[in-house]
C-alpha atoms as a PDB file:
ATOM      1  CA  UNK A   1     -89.995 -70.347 -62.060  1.00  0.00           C
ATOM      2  CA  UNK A   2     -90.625 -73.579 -63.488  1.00  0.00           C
ATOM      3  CA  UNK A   3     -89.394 -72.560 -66.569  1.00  0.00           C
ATOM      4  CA  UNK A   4     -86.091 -71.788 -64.897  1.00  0.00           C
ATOM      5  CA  UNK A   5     -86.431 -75.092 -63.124  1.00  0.00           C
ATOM      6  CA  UNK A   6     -86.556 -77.115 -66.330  1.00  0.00           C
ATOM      7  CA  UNK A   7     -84.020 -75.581 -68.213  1.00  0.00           C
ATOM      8  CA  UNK A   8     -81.760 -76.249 -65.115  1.00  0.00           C
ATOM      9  CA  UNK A   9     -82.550 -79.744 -65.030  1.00  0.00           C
ATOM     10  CA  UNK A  10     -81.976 -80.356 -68.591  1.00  0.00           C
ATOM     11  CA  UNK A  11     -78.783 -78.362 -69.195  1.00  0.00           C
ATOM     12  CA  UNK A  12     -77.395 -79.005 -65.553  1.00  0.00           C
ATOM     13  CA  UNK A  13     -76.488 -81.232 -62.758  1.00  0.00           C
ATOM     14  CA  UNK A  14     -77.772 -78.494 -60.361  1.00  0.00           C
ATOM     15  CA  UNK A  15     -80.371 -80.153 -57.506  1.00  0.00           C
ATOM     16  CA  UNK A  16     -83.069 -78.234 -58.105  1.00  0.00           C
ATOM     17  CA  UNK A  17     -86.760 -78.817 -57.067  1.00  0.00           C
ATOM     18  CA  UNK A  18     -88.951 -81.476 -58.260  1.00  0.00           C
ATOM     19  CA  UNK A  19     -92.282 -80.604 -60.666  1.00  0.00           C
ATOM     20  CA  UNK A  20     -94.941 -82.504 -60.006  1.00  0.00           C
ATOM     21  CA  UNK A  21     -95.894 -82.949 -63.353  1.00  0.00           C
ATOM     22  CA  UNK A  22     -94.226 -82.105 -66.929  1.00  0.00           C
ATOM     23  CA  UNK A  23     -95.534 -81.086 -70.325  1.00  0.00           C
ATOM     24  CA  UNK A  24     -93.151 -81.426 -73.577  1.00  0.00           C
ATOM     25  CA  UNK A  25     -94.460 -77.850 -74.675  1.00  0.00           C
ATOM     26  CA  UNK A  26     -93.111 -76.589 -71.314  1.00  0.00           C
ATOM     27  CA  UNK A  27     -89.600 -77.951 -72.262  1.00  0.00           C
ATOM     28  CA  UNK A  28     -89.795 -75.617 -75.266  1.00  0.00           C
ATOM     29  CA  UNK A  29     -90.674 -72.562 -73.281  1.00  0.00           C
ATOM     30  CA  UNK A  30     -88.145 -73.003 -70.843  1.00  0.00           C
ATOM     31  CA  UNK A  31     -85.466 -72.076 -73.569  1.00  0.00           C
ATOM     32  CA  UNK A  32     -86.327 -68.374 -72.485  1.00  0.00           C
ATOM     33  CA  UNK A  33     -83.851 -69.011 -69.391  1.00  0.00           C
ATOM     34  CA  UNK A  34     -81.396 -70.525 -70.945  1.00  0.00           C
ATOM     35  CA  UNK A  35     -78.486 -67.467 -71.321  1.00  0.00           C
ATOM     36  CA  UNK A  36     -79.705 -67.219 -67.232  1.00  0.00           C
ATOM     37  CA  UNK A  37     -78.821 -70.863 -66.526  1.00  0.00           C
ATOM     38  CA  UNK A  38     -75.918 -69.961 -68.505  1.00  0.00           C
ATOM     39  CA  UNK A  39     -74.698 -66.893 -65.995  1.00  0.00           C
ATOM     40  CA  UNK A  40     -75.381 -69.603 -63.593  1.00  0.00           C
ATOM     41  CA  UNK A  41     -72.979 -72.246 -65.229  1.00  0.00           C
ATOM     42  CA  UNK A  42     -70.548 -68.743 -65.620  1.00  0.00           C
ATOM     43  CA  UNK A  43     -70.301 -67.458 -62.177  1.00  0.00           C
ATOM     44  CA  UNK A  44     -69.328 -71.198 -60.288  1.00  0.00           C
ATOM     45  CA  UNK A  45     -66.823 -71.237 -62.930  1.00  0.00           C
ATOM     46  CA  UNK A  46     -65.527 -67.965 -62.345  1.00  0.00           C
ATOM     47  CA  UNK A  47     -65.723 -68.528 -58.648  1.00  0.00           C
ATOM     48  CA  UNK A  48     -63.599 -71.797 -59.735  1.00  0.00           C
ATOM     49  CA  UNK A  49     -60.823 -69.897 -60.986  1.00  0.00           C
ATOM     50  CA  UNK A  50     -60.848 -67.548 -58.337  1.00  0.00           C
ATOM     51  CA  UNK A  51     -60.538 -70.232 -56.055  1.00  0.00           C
ATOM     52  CA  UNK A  52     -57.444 -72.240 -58.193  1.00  0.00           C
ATOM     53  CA  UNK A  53     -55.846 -68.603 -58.904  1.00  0.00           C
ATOM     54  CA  UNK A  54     -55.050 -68.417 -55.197  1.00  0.00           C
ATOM     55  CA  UNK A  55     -52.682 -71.305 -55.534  1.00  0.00           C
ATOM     56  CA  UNK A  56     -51.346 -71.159 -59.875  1.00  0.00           C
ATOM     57  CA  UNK A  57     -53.008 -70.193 -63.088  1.00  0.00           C
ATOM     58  CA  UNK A  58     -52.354 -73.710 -63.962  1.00  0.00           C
ATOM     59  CA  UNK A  59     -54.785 -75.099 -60.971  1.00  0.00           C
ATOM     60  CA  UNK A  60     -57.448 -72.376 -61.501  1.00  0.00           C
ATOM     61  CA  UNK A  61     -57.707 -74.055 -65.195  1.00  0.00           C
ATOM     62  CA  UNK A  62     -58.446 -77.597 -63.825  1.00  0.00           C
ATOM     63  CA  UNK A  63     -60.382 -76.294 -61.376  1.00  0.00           C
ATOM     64  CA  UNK A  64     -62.384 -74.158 -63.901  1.00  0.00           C
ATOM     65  CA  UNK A  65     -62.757 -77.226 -66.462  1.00  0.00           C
ATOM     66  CA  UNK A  66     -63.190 -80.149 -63.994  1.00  0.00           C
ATOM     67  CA  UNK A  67     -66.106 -78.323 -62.917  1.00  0.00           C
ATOM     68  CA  UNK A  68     -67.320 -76.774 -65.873  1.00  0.00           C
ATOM     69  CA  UNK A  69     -67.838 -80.450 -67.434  1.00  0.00           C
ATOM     70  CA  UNK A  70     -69.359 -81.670 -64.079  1.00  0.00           C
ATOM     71  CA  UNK A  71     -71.681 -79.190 -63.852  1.00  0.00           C
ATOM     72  CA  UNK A  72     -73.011 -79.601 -67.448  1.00  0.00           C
ATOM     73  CA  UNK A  73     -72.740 -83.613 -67.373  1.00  0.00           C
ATOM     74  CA  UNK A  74     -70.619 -83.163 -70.284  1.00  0.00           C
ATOM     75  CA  UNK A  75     -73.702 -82.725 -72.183  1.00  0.00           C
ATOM     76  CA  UNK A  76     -72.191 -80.615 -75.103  1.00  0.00           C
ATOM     77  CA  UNK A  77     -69.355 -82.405 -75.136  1.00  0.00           C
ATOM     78  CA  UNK A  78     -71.091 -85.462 -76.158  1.00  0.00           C
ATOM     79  CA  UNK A  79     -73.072 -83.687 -79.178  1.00  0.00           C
ATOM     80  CA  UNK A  80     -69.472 -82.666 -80.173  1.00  0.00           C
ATOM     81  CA  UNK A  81     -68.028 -86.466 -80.227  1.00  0.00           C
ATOM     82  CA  UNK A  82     -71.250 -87.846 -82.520  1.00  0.00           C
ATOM     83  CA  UNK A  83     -71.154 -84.708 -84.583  1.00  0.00           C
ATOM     84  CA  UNK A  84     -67.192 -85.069 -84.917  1.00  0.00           C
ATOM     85  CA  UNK A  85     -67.614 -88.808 -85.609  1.00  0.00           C
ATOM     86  CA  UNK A  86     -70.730 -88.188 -88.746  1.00  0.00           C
ATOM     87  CA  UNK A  87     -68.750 -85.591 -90.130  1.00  0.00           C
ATOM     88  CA  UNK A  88     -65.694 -87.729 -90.078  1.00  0.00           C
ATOM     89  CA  UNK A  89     -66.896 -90.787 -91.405  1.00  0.00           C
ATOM     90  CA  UNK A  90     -69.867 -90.041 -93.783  1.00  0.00           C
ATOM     91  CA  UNK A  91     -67.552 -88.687 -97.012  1.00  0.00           C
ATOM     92  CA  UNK A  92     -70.518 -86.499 -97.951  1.00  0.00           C
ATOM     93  CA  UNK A  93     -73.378 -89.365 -98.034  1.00  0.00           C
ATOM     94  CA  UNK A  94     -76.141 -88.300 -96.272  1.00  0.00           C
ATOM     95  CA  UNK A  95     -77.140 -91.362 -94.957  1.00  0.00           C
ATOM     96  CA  UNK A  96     -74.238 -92.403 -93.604  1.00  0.00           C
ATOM     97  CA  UNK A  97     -73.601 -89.137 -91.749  1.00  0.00           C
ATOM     98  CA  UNK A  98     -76.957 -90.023 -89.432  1.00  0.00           C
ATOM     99  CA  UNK A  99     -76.146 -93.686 -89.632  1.00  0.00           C
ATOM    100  CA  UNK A 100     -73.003 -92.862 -87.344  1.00  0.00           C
ATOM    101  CA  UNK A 101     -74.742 -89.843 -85.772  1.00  0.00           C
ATOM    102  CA  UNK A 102     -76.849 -92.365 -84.353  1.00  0.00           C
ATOM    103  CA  UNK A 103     -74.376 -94.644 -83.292  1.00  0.00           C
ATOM    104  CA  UNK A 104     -73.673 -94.494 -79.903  1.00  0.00           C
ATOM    105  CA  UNK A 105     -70.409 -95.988 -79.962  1.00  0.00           C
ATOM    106  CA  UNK A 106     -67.379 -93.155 -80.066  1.00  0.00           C
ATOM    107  CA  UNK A 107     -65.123 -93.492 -83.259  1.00  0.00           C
ATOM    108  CA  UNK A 108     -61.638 -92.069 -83.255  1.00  0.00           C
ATOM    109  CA  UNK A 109     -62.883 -88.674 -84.612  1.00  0.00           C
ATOM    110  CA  UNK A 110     -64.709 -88.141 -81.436  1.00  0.00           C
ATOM    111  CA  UNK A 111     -61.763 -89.048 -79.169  1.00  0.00           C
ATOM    112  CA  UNK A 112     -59.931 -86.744 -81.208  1.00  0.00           C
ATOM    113  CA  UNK A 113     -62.456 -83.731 -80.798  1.00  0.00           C
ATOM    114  CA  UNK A 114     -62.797 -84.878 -77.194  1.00  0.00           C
ATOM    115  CA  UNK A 115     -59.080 -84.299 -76.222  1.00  0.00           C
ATOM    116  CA  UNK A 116     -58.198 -81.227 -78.631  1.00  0.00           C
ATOM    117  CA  UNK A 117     -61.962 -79.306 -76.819  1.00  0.00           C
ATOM    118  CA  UNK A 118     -60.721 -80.294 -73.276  1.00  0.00           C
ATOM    119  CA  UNK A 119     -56.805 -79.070 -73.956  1.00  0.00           C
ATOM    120  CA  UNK A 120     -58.312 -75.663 -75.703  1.00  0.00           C
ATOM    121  CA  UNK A 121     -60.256 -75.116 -72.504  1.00  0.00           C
ATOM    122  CA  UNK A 122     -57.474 -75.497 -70.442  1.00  0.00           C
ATOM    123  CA  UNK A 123     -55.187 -74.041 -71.846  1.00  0.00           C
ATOM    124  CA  UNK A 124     -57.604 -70.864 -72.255  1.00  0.00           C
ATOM    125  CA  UNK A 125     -58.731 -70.985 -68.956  1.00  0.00           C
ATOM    126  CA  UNK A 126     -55.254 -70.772 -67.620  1.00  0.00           C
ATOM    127  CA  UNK A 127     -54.317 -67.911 -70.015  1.00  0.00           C
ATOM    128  CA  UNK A 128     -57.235 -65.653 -68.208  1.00  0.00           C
ATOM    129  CA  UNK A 129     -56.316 -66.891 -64.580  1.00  0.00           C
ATOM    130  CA  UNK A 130     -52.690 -65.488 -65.098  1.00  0.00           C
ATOM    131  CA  UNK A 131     -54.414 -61.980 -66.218  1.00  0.00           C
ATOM    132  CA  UNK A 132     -57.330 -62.101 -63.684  1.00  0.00           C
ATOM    133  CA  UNK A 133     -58.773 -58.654 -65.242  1.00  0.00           C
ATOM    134  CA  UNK A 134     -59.719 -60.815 -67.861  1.00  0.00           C
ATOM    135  CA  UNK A 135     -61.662 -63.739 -66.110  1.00  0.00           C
ATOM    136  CA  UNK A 136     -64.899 -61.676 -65.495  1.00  0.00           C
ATOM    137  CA  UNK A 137     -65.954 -62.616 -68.914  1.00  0.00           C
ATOM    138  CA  UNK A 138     -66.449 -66.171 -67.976  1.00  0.00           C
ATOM    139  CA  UNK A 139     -69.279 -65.044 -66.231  1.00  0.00           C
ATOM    140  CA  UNK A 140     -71.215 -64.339 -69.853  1.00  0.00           C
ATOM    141  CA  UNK A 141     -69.123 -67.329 -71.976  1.00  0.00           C
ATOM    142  CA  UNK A 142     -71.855 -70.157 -70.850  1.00  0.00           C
ATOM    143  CA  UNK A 143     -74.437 -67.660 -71.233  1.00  0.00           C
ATOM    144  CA  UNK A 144     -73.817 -66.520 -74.786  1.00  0.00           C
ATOM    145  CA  UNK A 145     -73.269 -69.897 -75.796  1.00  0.00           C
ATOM    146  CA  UNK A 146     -76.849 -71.156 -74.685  1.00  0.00           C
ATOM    147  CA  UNK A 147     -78.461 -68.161 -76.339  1.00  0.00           C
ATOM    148  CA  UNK A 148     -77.185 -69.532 -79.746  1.00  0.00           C
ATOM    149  CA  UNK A 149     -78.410 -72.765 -79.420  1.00  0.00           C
ATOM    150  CA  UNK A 150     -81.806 -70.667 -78.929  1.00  0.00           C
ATOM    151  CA  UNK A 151     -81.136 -69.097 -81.827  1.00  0.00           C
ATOM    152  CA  UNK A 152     -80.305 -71.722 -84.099  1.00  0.00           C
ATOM    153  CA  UNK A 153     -82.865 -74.087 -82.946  1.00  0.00           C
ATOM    154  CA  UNK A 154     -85.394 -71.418 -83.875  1.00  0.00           C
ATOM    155  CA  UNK A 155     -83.849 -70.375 -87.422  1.00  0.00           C
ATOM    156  CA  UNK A 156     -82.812 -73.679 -88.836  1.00  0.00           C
ATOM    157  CA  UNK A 157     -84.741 -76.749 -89.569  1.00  0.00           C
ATOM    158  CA  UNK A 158     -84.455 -79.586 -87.353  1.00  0.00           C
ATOM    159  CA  UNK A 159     -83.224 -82.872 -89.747  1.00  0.00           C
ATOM    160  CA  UNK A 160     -83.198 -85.622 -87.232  1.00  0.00           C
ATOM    161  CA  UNK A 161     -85.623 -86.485 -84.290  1.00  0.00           C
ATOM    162  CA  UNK A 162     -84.507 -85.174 -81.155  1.00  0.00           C
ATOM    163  CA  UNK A 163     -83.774 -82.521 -78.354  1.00  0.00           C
ATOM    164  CA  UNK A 164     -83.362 -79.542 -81.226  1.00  0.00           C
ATOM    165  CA  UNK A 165     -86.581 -80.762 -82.727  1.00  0.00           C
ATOM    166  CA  UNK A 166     -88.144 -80.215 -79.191  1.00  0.00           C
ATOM    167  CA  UNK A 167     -86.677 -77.025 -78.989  1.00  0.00           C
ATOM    168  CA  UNK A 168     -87.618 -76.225 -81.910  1.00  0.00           C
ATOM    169  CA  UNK A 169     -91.574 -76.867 -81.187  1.00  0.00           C
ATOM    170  CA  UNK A 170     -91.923 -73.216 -80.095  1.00  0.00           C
ATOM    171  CA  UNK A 171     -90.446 -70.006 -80.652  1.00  0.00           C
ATOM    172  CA  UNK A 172     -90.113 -67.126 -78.553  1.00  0.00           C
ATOM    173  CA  UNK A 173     -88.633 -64.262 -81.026  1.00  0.00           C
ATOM    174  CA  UNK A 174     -89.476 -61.734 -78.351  1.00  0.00           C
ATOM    175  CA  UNK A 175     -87.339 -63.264 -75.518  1.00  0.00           C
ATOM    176  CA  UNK A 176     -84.353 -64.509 -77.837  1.00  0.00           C
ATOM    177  CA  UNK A 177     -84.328 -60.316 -79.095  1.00  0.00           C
ATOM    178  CA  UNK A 178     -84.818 -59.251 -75.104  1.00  0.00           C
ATOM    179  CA  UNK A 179     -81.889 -61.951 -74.130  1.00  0.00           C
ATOM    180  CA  UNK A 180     -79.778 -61.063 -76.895  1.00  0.00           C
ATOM    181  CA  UNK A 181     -79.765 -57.400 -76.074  1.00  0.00           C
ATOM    182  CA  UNK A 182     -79.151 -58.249 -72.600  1.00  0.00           C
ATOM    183  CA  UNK A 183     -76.060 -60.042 -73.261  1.00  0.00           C
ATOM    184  CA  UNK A 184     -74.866 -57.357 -75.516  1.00  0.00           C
ATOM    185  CA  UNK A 185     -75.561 -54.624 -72.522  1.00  0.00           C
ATOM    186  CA  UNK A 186     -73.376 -56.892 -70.351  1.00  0.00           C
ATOM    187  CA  UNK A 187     -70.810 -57.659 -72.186  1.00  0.00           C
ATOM    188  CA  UNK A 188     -70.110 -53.944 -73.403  1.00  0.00           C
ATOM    189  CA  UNK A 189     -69.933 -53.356 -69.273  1.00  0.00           C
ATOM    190  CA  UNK A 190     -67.447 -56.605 -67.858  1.00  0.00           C
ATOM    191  CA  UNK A 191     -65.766 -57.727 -71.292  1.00  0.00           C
ATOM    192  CA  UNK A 192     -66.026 -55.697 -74.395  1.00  0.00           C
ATOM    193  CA  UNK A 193     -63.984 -58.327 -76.015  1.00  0.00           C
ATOM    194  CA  UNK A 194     -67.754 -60.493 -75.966  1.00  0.00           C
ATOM    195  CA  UNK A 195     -69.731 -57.777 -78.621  1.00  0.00           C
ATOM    196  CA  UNK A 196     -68.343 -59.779 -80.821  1.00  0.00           C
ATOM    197  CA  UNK A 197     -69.252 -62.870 -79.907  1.00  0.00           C
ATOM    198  CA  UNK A 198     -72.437 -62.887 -82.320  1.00  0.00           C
ATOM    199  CA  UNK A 199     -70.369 -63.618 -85.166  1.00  0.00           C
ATOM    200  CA  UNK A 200     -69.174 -66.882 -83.701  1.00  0.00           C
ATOM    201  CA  UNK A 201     -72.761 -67.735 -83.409  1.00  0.00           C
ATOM    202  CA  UNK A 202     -73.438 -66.786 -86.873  1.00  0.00           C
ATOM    203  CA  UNK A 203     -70.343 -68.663 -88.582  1.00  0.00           C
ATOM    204  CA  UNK A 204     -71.648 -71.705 -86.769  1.00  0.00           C
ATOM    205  CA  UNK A 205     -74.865 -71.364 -87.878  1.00  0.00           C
ATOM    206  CA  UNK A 206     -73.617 -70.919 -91.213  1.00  0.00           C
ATOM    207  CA  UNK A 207     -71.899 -73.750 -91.612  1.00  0.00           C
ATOM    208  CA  UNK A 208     -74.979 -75.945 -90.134  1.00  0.00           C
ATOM    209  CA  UNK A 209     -76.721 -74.539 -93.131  1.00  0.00           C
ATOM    210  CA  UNK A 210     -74.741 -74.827 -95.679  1.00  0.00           C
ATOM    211  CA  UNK A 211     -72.759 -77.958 -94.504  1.00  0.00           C
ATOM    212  CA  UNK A 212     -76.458 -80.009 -93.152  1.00  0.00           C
ATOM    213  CA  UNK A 213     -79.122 -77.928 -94.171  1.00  0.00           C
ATOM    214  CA  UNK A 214     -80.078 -77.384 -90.603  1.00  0.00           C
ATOM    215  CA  UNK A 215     -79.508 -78.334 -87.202  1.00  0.00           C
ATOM    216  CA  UNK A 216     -79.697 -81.507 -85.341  1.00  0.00           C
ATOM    217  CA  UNK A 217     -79.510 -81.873 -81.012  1.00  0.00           C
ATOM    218  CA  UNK A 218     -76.047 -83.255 -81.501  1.00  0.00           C
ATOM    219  CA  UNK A 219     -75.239 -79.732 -83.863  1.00  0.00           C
ATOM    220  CA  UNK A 220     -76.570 -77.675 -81.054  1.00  0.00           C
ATOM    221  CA  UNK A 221     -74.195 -79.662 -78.484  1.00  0.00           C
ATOM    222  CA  UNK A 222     -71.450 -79.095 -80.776  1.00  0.00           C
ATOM    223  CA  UNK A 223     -71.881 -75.410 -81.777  1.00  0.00           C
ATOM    224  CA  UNK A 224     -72.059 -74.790 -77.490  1.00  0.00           C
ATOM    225  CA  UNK A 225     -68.960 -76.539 -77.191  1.00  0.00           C
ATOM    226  CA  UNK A 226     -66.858 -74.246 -79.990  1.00  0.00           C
ATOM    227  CA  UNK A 227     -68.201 -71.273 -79.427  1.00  0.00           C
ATOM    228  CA  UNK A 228     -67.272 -71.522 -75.899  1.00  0.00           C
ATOM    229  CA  UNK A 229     -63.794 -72.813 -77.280  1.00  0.00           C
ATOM    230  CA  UNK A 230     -64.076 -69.270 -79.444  1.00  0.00           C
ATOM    231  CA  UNK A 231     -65.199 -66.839 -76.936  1.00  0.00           C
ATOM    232  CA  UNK A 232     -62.762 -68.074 -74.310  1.00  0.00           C
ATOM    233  CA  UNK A 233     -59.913 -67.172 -76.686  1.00  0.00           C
ATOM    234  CA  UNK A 234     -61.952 -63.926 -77.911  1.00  0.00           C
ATOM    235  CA  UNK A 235     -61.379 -62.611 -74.339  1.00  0.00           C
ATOM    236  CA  UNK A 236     -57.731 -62.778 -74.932  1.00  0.00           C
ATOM    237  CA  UNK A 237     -58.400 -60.236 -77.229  1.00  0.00           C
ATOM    238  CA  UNK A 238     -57.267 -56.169 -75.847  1.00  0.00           C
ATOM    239  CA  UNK A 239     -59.180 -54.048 -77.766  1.00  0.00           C
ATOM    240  CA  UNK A 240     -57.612 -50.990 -78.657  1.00  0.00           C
ATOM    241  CA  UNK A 241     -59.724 -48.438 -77.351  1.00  0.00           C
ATOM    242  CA  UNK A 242     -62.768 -48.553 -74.723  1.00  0.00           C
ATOM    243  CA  UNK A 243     -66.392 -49.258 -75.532  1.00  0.00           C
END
């Protein structure tokens, strides 16, 4: 459990119990459980939205988000501001993109990505709290989401100091396959709509490469944040026939 325990702490506001003592190589190993910490993180914001649906779609959104960002410190959201910010103001120089990625001031692309992440959220989240057949997906959204962070901290290069460097430190191929495959398994059974969340993975991924060359903690905070943004309005999604 300590595994569990760790990734909790670090990805979560959750209580959880106190370890009497901590290695950094244990940080690494606890990225095993993050897609579980991430059904966590799912099911109190589905219960969210069950709770706000009761009253209007509109008030099972704010319910969903106010507690989706409390839960998660706003952790992502803050890799998304500094990457937003970098990408905004380095004009393709390399060393000015981690000059303002290490700035810890917010610049107006950050507001900007702040505000247009929190409105897509809301606006999502109240789309699947008017068709309620729809919401169980959230259950797998946070989850997904964390398992590509996994992935990308273990298949690109880390170019900055940091949390994805940490994460980085150790890879478990067997686990990110076992988790992968697991998500898969339930997303063909509560949202079908989710076997194709992957490729939003992959295109992010893909752009880290190409864009950075690899990933920093701030990239990993970032990708979190618009994949959610992506699977969230991949739910909306009917397919045509049943899988």
């Amino acid at each position: 459990m300590r595994g569990l325990i760790l990734a909790l702490q670090f990805l979560t506001r959750l209580p959880t119990p106190q370890l009497e003592e901590f290695r950094p190589e244990w940080l690494a190993a606890s990225a095993r459980w993050f897609p579980a910490v991430g059904l966590i993180v799912g099911a109190l914001l589905l219960a969210a939205l069950r709770l706000g649906g009761l009253v209007d779609p509109w008030l099972a959104a704010l319910f969903g988000l106010l507690l989706w960002v409390a839960v998660t410190g706003g952790l992502h959201l803050d890799g998304l501001a500094d990457l937003a910010d970098a990408l905004g103001a380095a004009h393709r120089s390399r060393e000015r993109f981690f000059e303002v990625l290490k700035d810890p001031h917010l610049g107006s692309f950050g507001v900007l990505s702040l505000i247009l992440a929190v409105v897509a959220k809301l606006v999502l989240l109240m789309l699947l709290a008017r068709d309620g057949g729809l919401a169980w997906g959230l259950l797998l959204i946070p989850a997904w989401a964390r398992w590509f962070a996994v992935l990308w901290s273990a298949t690109l290069p880390a170019i900055a100091p940091g949390s994805g460097e940490r994460f980085g430190w150790q890879r478990d191929n067997a686990g990110l396959a076992v988790n992968g495959v697991a998500l898969l398994a339930l997303s063909a059974w509560l949202a079908p709509a989710l076997l194709l969340a992957p490729l939003a993975g992959l295109a992010w991924r893909r752009f880290l490469s190409r864009r950075l060359g690899g990933m920093t903690g701030d990239c990993l905070g970032a990708g979190v944040e618009l994949c959610e943004i992506a699977l969230l309005g991949l739910l909306l999604i009917r397919l045509p026939v049943s899988l």
